[in-house]
PDB file of N, CA and C in Angstrom:
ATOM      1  N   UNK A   1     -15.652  16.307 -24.210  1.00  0.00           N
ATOM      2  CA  UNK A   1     -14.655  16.990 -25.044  1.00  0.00           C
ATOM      3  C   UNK A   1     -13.741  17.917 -24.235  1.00  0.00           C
ATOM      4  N   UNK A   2     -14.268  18.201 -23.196  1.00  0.00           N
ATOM      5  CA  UNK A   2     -13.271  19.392 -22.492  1.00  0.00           C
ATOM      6  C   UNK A   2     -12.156  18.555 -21.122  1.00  0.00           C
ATOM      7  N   UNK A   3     -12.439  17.316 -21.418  1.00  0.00           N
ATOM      8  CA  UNK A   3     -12.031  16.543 -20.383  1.00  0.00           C
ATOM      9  C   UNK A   3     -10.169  16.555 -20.997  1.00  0.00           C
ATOM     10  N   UNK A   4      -9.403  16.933 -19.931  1.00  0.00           N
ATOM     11  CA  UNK A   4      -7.489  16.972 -20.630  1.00  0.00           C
ATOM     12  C   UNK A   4      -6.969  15.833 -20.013  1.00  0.00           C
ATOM     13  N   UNK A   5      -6.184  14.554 -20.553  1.00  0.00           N
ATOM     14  CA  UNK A   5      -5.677  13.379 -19.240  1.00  0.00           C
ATOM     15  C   UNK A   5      -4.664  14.255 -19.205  1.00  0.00           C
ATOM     16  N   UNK A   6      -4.058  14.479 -17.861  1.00  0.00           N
ATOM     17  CA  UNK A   6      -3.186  14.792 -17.316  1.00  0.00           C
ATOM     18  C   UNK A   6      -2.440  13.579 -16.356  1.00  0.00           C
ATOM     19  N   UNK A   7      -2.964  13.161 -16.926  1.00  0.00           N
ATOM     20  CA  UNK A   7      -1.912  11.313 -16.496  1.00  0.00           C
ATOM     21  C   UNK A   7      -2.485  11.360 -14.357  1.00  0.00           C
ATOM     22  N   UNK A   8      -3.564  11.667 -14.202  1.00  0.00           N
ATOM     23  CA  UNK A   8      -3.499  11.571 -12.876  1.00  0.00           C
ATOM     24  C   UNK A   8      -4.653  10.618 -12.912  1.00  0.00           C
ATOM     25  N   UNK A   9      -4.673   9.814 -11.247  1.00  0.00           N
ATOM     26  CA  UNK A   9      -5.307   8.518 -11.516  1.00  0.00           C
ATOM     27  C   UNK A   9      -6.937   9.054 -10.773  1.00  0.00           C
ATOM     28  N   UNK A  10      -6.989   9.667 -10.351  1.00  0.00           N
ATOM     29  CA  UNK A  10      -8.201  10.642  -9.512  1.00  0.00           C
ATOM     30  C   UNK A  10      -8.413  11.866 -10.325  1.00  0.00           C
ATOM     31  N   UNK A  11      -9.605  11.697 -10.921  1.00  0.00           N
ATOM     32  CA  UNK A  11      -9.553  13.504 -11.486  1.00  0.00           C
ATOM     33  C   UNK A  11     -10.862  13.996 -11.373  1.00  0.00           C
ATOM     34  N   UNK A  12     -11.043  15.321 -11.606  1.00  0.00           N
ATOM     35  CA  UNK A  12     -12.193  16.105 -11.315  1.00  0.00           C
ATOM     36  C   UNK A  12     -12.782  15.626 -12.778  1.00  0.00           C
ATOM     37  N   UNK A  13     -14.125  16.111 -13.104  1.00  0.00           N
ATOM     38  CA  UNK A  13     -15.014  15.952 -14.039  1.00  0.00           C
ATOM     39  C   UNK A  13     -13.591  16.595 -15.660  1.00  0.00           C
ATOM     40  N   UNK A  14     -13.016  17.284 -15.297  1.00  0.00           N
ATOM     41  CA  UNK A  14     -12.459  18.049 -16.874  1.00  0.00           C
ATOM     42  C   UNK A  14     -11.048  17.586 -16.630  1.00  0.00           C
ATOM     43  N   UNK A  15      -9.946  16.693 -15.896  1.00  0.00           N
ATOM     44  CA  UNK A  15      -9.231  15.697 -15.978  1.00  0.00           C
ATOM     45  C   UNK A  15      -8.408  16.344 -14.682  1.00  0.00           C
ATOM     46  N   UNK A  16      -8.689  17.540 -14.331  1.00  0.00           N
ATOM     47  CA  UNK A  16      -7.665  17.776 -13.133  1.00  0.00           C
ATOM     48  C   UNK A  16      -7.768  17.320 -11.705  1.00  0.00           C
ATOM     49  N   UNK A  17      -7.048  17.768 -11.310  1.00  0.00           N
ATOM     50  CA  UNK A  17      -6.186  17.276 -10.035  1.00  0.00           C
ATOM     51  C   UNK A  17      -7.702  17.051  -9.345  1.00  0.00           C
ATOM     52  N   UNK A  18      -8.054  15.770  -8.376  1.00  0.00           N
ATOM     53  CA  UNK A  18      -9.097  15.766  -7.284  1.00  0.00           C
ATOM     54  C   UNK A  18      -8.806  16.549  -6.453  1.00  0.00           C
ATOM     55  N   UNK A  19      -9.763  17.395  -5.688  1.00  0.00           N
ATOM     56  CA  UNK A  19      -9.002  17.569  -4.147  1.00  0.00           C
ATOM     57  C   UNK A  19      -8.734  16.399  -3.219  1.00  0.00           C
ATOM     58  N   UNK A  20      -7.887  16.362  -2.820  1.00  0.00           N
ATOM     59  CA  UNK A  20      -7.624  15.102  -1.533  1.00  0.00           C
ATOM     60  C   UNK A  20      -8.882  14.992  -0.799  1.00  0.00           C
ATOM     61  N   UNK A  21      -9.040  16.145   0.031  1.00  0.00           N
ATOM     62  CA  UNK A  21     -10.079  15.401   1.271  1.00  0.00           C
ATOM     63  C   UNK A  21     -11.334  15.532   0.706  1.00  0.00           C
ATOM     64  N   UNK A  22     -11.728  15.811  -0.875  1.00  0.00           N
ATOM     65  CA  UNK A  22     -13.065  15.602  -1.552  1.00  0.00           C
ATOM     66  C   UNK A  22     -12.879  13.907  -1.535  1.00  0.00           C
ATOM     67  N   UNK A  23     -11.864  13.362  -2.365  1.00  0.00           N
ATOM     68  CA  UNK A  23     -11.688  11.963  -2.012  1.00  0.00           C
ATOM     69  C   UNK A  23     -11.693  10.989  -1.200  1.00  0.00           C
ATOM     70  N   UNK A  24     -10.914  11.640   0.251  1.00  0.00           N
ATOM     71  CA  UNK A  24     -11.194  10.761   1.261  1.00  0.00           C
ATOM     72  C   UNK A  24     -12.417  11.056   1.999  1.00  0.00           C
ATOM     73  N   UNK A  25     -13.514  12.180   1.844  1.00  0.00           N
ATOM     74  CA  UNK A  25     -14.687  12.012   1.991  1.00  0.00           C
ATOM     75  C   UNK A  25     -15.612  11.066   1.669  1.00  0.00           C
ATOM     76  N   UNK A  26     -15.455  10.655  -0.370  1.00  0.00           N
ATOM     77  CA  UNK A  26     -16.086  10.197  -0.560  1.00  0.00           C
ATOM     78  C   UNK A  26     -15.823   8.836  -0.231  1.00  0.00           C
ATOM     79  N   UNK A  27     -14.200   8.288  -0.093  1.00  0.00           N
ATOM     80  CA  UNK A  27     -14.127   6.914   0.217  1.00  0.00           C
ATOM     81  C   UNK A  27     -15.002   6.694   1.797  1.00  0.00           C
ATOM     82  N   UNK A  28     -14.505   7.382   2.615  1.00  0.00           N
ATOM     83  CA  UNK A  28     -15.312   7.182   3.591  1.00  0.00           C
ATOM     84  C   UNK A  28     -16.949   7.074   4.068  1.00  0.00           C
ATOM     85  N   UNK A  29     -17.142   7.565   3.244  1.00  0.00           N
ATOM     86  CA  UNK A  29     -19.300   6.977   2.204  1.00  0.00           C
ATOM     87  C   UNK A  29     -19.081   6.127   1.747  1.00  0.00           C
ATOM     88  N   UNK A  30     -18.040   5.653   1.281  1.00  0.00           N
ATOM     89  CA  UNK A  30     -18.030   4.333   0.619  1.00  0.00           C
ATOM     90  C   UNK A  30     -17.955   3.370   1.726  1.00  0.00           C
ATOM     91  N   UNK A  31     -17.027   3.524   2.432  1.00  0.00           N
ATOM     92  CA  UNK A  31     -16.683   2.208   3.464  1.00  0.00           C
ATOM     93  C   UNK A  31     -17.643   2.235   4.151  1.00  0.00           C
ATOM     94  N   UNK A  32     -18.286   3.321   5.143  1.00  0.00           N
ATOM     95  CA  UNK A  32     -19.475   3.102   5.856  1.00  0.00           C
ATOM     96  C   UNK A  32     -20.195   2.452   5.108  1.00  0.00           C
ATOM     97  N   UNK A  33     -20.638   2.565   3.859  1.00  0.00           N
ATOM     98  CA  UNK A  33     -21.651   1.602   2.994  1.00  0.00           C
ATOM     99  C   UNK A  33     -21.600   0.470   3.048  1.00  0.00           C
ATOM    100  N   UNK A  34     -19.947   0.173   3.161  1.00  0.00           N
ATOM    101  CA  UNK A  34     -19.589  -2.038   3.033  1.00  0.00           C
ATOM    102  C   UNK A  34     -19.386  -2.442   4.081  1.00  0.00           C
ATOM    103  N   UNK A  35     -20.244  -1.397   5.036  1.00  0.00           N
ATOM    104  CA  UNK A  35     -20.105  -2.080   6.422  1.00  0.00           C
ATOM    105  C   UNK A  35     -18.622  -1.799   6.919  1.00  0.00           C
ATOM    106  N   UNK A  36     -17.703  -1.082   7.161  1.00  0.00           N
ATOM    107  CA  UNK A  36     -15.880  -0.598   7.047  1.00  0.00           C
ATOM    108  C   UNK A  36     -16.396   0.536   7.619  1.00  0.00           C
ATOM    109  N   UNK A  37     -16.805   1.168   8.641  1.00  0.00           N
ATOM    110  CA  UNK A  37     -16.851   2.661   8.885  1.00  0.00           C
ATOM    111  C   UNK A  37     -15.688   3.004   9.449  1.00  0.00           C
ATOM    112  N   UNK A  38     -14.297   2.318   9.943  1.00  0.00           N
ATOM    113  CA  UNK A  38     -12.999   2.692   9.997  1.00  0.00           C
ATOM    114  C   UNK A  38     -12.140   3.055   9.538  1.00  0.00           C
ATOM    115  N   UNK A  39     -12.540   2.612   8.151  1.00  0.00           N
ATOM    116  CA  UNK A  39     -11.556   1.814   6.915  1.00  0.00           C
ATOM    117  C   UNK A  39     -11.074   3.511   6.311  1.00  0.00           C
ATOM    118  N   UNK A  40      -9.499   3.988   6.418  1.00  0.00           N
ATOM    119  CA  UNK A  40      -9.390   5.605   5.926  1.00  0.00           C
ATOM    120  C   UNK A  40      -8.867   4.451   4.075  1.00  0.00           C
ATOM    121  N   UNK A  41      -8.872   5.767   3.448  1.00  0.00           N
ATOM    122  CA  UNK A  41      -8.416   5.537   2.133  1.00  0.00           C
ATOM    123  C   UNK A  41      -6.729   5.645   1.965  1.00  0.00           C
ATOM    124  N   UNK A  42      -6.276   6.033   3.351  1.00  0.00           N
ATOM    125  CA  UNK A  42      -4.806   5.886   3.780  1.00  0.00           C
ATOM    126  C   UNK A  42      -4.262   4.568   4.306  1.00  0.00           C
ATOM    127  N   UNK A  43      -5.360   3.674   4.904  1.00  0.00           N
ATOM    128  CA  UNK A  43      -5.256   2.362   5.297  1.00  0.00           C
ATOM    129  C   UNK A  43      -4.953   1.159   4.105  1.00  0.00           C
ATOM    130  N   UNK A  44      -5.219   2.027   2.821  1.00  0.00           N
ATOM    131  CA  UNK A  44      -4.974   0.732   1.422  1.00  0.00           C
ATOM    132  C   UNK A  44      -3.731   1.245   1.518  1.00  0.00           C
ATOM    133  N   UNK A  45      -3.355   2.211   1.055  1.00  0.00           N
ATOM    134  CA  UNK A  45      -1.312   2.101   1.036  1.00  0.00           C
ATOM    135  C   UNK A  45      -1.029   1.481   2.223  1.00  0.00           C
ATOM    136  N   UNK A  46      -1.272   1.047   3.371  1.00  0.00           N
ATOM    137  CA  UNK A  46      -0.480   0.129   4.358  1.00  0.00           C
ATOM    138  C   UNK A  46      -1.109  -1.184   3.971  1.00  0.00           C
ATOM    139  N   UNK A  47      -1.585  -1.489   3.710  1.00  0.00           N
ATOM    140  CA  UNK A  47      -2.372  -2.874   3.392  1.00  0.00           C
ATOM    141  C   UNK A  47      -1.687  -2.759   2.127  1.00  0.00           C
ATOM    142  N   UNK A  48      -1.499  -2.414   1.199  1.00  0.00           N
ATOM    143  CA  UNK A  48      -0.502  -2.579  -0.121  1.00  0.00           C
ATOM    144  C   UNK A  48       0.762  -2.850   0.637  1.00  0.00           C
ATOM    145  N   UNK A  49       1.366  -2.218   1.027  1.00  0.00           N
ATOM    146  CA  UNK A  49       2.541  -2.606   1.306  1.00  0.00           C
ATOM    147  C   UNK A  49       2.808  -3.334   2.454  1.00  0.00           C
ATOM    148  N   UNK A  50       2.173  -4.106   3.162  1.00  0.00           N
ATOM    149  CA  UNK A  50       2.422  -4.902   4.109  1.00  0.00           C
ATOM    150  C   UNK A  50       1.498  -6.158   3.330  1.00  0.00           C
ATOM    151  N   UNK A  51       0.767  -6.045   2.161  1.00  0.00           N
ATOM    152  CA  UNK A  51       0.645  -7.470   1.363  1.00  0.00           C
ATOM    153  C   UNK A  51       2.301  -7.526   0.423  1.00  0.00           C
ATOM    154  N   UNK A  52       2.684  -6.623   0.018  1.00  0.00           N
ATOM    155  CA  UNK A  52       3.790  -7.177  -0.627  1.00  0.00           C
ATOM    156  C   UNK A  52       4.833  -7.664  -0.206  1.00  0.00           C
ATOM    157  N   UNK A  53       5.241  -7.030   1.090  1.00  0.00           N
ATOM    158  CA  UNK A  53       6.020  -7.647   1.870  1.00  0.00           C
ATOM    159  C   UNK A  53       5.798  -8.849   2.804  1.00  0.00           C
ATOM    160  N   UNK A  54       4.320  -9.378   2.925  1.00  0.00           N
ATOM    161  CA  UNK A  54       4.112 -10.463   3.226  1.00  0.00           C
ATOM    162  C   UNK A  54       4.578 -11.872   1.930  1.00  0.00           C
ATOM    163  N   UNK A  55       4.251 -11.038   0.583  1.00  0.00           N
ATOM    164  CA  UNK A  55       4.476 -11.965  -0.320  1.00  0.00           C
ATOM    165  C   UNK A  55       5.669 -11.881  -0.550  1.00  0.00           C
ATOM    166  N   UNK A  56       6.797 -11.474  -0.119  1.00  0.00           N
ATOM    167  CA  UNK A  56       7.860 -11.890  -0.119  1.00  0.00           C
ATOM    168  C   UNK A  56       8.579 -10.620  -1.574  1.00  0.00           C
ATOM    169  N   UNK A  57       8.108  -9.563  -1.718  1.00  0.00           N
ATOM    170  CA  UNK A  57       8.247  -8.728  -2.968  1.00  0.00           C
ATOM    171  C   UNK A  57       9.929  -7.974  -1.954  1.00  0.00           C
ATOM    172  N   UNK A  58      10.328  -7.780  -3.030  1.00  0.00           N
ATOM    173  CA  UNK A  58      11.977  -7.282  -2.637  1.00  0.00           C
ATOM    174  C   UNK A  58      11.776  -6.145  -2.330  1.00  0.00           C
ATOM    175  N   UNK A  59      12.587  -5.369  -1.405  1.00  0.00           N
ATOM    176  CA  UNK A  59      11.929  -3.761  -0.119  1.00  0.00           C
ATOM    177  C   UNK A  59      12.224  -3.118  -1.656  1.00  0.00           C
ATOM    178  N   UNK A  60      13.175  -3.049  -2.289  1.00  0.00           N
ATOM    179  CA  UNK A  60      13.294  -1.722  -3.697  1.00  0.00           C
ATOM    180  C   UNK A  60      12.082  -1.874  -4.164  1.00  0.00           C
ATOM    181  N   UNK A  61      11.136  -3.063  -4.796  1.00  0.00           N
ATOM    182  CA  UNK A  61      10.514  -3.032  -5.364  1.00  0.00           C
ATOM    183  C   UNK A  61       9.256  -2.259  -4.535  1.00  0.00           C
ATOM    184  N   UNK A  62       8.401  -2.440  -3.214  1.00  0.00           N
ATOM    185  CA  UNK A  62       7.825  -1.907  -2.206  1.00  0.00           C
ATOM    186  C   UNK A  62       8.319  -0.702  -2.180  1.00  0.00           C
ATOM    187  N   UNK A  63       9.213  -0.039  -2.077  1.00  0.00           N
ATOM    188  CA  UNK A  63       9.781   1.320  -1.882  1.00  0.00           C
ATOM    189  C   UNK A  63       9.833   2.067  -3.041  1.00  0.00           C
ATOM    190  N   UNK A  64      10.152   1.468  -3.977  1.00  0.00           N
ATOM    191  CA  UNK A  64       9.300   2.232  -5.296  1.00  0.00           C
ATOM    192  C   UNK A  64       7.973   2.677  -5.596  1.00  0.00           C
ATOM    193  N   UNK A  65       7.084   1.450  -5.187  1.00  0.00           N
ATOM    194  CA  UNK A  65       5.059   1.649  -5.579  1.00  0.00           C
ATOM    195  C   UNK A  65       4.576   2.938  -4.400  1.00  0.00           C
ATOM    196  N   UNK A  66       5.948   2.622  -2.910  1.00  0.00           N
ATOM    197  CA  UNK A  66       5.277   3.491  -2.375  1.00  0.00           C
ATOM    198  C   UNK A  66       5.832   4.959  -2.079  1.00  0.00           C
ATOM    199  N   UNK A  67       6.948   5.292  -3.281  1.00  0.00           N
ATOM    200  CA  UNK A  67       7.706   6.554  -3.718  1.00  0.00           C
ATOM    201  C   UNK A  67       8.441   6.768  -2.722  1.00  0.00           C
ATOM    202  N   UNK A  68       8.782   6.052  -1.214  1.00  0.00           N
ATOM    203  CA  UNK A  68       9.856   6.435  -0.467  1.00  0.00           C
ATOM    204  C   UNK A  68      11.230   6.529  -0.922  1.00  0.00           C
ATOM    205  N   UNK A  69      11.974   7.260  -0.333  1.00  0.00           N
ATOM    206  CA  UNK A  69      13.527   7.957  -1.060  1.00  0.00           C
ATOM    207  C   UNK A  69      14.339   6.612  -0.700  1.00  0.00           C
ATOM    208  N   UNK A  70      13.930   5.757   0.066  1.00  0.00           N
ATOM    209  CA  UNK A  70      14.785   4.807   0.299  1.00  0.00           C
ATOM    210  C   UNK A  70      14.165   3.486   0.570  1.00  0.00           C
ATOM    211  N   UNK A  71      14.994   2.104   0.310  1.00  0.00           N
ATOM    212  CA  UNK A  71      14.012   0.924   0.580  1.00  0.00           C
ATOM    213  C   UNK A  71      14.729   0.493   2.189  1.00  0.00           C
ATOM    214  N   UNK A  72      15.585   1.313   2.548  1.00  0.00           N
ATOM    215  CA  UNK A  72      15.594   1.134   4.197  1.00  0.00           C
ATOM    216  C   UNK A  72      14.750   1.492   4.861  1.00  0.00           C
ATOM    217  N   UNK A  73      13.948   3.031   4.645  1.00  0.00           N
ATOM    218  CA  UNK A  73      13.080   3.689   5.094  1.00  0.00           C
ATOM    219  C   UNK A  73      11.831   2.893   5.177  1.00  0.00           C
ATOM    220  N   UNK A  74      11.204   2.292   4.227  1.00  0.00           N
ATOM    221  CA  UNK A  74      10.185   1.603   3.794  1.00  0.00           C
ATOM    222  C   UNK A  74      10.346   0.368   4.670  1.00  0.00           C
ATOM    223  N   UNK A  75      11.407  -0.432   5.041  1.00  0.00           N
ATOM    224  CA  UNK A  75      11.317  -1.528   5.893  1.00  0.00           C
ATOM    225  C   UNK A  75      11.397  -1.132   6.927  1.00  0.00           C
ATOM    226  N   UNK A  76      11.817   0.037   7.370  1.00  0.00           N
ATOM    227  CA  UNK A  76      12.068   0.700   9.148  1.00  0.00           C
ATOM    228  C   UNK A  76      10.047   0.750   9.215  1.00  0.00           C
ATOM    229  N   UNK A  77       9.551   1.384   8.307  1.00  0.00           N
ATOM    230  CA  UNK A  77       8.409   1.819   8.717  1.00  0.00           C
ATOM    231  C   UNK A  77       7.149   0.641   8.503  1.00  0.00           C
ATOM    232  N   UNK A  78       7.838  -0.173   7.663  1.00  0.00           N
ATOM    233  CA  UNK A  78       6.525  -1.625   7.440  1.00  0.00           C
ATOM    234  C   UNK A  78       6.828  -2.649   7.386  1.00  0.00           C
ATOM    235  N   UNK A  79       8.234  -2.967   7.698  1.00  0.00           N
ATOM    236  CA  UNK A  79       9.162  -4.019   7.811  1.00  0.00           C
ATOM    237  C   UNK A  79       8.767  -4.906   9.280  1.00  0.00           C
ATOM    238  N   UNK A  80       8.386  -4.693  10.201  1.00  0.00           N
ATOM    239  CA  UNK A  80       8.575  -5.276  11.498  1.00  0.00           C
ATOM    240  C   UNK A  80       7.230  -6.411  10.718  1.00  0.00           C
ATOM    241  N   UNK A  81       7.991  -7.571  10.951  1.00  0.00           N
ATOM    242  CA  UNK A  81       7.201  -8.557  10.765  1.00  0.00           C
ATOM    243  C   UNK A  81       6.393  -9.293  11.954  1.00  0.00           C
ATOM    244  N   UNK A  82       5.090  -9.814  11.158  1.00  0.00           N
ATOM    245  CA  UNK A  82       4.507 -10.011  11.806  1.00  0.00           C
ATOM    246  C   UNK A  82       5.055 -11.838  12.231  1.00  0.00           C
ATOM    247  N   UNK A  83       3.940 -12.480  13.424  1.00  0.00           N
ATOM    248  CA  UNK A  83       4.617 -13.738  13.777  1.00  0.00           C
ATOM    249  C   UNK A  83       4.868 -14.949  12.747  1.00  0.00           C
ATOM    250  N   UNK A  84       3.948 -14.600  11.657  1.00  0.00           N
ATOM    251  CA  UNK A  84       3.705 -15.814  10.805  1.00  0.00           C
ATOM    252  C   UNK A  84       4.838 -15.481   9.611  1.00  0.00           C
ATOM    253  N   UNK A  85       5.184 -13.805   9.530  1.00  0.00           N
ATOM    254  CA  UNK A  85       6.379 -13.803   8.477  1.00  0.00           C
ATOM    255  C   UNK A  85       7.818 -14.304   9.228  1.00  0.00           C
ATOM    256  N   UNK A  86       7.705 -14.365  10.628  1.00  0.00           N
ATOM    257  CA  UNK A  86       9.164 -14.875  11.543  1.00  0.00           C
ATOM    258  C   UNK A  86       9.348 -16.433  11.232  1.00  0.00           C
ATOM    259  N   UNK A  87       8.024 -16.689  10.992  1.00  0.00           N
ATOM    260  CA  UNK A  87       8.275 -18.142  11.439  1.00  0.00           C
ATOM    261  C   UNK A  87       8.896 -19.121  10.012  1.00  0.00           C
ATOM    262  N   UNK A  88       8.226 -18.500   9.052  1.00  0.00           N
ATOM    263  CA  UNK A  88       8.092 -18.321   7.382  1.00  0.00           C
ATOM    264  C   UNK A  88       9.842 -18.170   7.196  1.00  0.00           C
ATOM    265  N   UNK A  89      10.223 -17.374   7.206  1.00  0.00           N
ATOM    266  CA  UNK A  89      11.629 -17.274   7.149  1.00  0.00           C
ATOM    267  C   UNK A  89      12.587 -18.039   8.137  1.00  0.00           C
ATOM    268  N   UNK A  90      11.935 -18.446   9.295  1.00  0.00           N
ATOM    269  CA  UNK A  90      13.198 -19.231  10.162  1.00  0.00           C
ATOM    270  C   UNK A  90      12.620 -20.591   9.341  1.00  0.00           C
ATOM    271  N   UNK A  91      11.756 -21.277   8.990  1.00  0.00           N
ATOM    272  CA  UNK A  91      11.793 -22.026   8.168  1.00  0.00           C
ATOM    273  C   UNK A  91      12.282 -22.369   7.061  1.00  0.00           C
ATOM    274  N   UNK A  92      12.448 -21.469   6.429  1.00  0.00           N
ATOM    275  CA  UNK A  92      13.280 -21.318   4.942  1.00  0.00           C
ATOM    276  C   UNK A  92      14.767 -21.204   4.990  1.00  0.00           C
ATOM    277  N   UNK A  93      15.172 -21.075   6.432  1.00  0.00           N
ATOM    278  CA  UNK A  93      16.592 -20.939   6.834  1.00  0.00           C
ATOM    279  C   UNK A  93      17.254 -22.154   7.365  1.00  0.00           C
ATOM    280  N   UNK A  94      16.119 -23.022   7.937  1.00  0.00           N
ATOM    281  CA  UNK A  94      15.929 -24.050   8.627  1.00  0.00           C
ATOM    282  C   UNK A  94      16.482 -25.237   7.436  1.00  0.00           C
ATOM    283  N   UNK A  95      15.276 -24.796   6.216  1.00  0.00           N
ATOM    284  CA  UNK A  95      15.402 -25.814   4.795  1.00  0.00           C
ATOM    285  C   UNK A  95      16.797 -25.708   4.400  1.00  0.00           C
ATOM    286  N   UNK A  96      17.346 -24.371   4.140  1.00  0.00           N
ATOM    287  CA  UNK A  96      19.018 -24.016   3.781  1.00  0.00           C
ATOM    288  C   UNK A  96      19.745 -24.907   4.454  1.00  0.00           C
ATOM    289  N   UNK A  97      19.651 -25.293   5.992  1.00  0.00           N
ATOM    290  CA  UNK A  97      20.843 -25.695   6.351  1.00  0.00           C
ATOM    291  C   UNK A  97      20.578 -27.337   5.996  1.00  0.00           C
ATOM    292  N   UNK A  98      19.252 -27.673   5.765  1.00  0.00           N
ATOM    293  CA  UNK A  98      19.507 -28.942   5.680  1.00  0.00           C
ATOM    294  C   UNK A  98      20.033 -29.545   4.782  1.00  0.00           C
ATOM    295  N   UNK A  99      19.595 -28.467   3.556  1.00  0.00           N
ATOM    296  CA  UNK A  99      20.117 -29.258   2.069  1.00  0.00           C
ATOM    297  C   UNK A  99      21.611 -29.219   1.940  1.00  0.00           C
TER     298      UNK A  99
END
């Protein structure tokens, strides 16, 4: 009953704010557990956004989930593709000229 949503997605026992590094404490008990003792809870926002931009998701849309002020910013910083997204697109450029 004393619990308030305050629309946050982490909350203490009565709906407020987590502390941060109470959280990334506990993720880090977590990952050592699944066998991940590297794994920070800062490493899923880059793995989010370097899966969306592998799947081909438009930089506004990526630069929105990940609240940057800009979707230039967001491709300067997670944009450098890797070899298999180079090859992926010179292919698809490849298909353009043929048709």
């Amino acid at each position: 009953p004393a619990f308030a949503d305050l629309g946050f997605v982490f909350t203490n026992l009565t709906g407020g704010a987590l502390d941060p590094d109470h959280l990334s404490h506990a993720f880090k008990r977590h990952a050592r557990a699944a066998g991940q003792p590297k794994l920070r809870l800062h490493d899923l926002r880059h793995f989010h956004a370097f899966g969306l931009i592998a799947t081909n998701a438009h930089p506004k849309i990526v630069q929105e989930r990940l609240g940057h002020s800009s979707a230039a910013f967001t491709m300067q910083v997670y944009g450098h593709g890797s070899e298999e997204l180079q090859r992926e697109a010179t292919e698809r450029f490849a298909a353009l000229l043929d048709a």
